[in-house]
N, C-alpha and C. Protein backbone atom coordinates (compact mmCIF):
# COMPACT_ATOMS: atom_id res chain seq x y z
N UNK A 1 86.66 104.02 126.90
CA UNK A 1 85.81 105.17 126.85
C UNK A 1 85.81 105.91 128.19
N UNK A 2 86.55 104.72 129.03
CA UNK A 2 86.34 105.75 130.82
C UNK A 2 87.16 106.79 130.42
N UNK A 3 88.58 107.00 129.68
CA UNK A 3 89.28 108.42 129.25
C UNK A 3 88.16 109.27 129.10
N UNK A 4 87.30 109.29 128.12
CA UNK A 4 87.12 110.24 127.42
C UNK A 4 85.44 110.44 128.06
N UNK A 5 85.33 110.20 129.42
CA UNK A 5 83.77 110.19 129.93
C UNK A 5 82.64 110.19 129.54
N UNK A 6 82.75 108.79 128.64
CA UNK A 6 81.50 108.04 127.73
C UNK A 6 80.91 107.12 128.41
N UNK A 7 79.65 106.89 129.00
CA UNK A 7 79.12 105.76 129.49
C UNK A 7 78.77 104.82 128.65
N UNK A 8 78.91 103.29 129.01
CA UNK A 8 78.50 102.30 128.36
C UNK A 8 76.97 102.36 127.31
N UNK A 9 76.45 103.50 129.06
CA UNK A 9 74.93 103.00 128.63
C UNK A 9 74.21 104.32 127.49
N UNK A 10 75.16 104.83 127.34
CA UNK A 10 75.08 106.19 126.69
C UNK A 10 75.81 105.58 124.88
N UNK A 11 76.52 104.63 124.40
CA UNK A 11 76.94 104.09 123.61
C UNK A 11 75.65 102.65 123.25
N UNK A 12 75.55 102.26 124.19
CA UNK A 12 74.29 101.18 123.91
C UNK A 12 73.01 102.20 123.49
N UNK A 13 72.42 103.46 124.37
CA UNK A 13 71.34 104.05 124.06
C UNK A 13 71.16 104.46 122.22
N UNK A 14 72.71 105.02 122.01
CA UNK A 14 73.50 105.70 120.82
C UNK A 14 73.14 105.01 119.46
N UNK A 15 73.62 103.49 120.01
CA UNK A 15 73.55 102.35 118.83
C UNK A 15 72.19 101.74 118.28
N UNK A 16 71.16 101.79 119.45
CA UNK A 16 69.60 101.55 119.57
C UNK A 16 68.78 102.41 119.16
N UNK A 17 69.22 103.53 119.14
CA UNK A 17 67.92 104.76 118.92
C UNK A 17 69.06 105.95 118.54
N UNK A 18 69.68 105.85 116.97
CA UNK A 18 70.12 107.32 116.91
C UNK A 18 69.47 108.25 116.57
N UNK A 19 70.33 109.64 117.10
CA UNK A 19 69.21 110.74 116.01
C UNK A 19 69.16 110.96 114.41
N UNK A 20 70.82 110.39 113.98
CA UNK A 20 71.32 110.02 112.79
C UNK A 20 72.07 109.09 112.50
N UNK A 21 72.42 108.83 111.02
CA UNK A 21 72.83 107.87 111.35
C UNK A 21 73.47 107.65 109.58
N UNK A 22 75.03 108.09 109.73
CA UNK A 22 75.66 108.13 108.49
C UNK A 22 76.66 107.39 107.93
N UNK A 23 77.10 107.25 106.84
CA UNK A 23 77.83 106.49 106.15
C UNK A 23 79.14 106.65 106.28
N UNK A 24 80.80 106.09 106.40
CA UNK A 24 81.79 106.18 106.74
C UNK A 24 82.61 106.71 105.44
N UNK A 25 82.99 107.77 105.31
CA UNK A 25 83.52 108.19 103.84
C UNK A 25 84.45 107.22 103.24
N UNK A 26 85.17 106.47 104.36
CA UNK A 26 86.33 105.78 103.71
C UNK A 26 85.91 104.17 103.63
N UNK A 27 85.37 103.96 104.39
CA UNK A 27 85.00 102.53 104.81
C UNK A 27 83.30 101.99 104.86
N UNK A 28 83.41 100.98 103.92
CA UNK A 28 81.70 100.89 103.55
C UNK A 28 81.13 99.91 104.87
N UNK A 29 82.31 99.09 105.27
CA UNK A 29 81.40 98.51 106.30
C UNK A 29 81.26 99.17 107.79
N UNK A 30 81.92 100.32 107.83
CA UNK A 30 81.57 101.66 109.60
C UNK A 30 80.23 102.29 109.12
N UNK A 31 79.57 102.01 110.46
CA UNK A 31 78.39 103.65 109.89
C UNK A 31 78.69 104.28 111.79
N UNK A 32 78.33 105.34 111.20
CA UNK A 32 78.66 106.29 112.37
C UNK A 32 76.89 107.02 112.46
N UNK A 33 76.87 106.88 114.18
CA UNK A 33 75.39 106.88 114.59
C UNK A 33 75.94 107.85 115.62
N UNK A 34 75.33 108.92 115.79
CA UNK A 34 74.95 110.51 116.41
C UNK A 34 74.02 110.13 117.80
N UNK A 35 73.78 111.04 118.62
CA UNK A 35 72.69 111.44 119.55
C UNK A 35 73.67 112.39 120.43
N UNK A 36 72.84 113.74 120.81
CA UNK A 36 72.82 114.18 122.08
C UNK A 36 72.60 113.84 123.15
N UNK A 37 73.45 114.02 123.73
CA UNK A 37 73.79 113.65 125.31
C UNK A 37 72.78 114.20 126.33
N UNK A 38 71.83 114.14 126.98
CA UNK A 38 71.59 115.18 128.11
C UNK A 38 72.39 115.51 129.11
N UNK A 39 72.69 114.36 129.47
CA UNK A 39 73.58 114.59 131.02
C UNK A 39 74.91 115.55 130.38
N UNK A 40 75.28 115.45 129.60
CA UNK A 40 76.54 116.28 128.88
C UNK A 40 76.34 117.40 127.85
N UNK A 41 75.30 118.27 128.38
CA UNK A 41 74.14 119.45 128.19
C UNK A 41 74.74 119.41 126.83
N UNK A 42 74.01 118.17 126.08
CA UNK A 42 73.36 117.94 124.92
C UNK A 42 74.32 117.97 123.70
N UNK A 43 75.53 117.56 124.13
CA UNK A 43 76.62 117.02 123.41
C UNK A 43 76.35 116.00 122.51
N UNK A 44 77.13 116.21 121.30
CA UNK A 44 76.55 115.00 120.37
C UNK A 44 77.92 113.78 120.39
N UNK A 45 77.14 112.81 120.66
CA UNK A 45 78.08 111.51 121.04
C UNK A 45 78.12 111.13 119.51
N UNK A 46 79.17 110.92 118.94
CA UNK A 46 79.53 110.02 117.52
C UNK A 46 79.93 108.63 118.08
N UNK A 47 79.52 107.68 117.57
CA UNK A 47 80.11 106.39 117.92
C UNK A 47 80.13 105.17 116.37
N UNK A 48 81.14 105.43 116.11
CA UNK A 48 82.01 104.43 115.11
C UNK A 48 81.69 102.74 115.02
N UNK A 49 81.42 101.97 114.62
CA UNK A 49 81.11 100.73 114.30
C UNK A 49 81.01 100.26 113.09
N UNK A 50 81.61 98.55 113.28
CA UNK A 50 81.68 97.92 112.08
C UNK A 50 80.54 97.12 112.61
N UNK A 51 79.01 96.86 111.50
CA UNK A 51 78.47 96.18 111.31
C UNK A 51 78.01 95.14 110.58
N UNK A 52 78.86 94.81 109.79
CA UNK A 52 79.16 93.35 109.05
C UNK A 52 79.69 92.54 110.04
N UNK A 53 80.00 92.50 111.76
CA UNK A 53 80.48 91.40 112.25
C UNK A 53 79.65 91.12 113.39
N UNK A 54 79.34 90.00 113.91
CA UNK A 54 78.97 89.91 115.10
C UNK A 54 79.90 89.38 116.11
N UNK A 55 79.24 90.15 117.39
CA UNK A 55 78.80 91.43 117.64
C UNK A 55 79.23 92.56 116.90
N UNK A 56 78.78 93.44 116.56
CA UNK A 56 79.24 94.53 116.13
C UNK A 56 80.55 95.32 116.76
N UNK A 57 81.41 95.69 115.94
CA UNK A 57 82.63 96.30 116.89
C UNK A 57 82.84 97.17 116.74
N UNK A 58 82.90 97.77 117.91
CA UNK A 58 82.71 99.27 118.37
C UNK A 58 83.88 100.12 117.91
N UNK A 59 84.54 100.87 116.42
CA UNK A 59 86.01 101.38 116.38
C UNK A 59 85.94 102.36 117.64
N UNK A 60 85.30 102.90 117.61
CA UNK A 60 85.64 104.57 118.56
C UNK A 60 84.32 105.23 118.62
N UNK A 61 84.20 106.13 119.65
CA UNK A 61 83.32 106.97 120.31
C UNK A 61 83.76 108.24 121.20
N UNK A 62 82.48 109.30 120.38
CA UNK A 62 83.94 110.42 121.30
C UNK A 62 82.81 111.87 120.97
N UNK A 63 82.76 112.54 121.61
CA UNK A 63 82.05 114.16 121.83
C UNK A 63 81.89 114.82 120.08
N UNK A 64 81.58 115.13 119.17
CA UNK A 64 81.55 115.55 118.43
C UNK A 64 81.01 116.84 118.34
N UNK A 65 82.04 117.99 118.56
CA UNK A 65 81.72 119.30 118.94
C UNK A 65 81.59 119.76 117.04
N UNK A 66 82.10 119.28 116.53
CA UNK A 66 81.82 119.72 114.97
C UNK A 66 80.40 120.10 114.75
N UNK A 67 79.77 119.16 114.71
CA UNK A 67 78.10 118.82 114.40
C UNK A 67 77.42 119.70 115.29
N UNK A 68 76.75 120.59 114.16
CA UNK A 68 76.00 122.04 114.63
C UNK A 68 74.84 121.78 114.61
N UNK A 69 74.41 120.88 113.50
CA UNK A 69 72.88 120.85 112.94
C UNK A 69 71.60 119.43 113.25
N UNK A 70 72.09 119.03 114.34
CA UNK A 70 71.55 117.88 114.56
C UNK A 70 70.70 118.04 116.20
C-alpha cells in the first residue's frame, strides 16, 4: 500500500468504522468497506477483504475516485 499512499492506520480505521459497507459482485466471501480520507481532502478509501478467514485478508485497497455519493 506504501505505492499507492495508503496508511496502515487509515485501512485498520476503514475496516473498524466504515461509512459503507458493500457486497463483492463476483465473490460472496469479499465485502468492500468505504470511508473518506481527511488527510487526503476526503478521498474515499475502498478496501477489499476476505472475511471468512482469520485474520481477515486484505485483497486490495486503493482511492476510489468513482464514488460520488458517499
Amino acid at each position: 500500500m506504501e505505492k499507492r499512499q495508503i496508511r496502515s492506520e487509515w485501512i485498520s480505521d476503514t475496516l473498524a468504522n466504515p461509512a459503507r459497507i458493500e457486497s463483492d459482485q463476483d465473490d460472496p466471501n469479499l465485502l468492500h468497506v468505504l470511508k473518506p480520507i481527511a488527510e487526503r481532502s476526503f478521498r474515499i478509501l475502498r478496501v477489499i477483504y476476505n472475511e471468512t478467514v482469520s485474520p481477515v485478508a486484505i485483497i486490495t485497497a486503493y482511492f476510489d475516485d468513482d464514488v460520488k455519493d458517499l
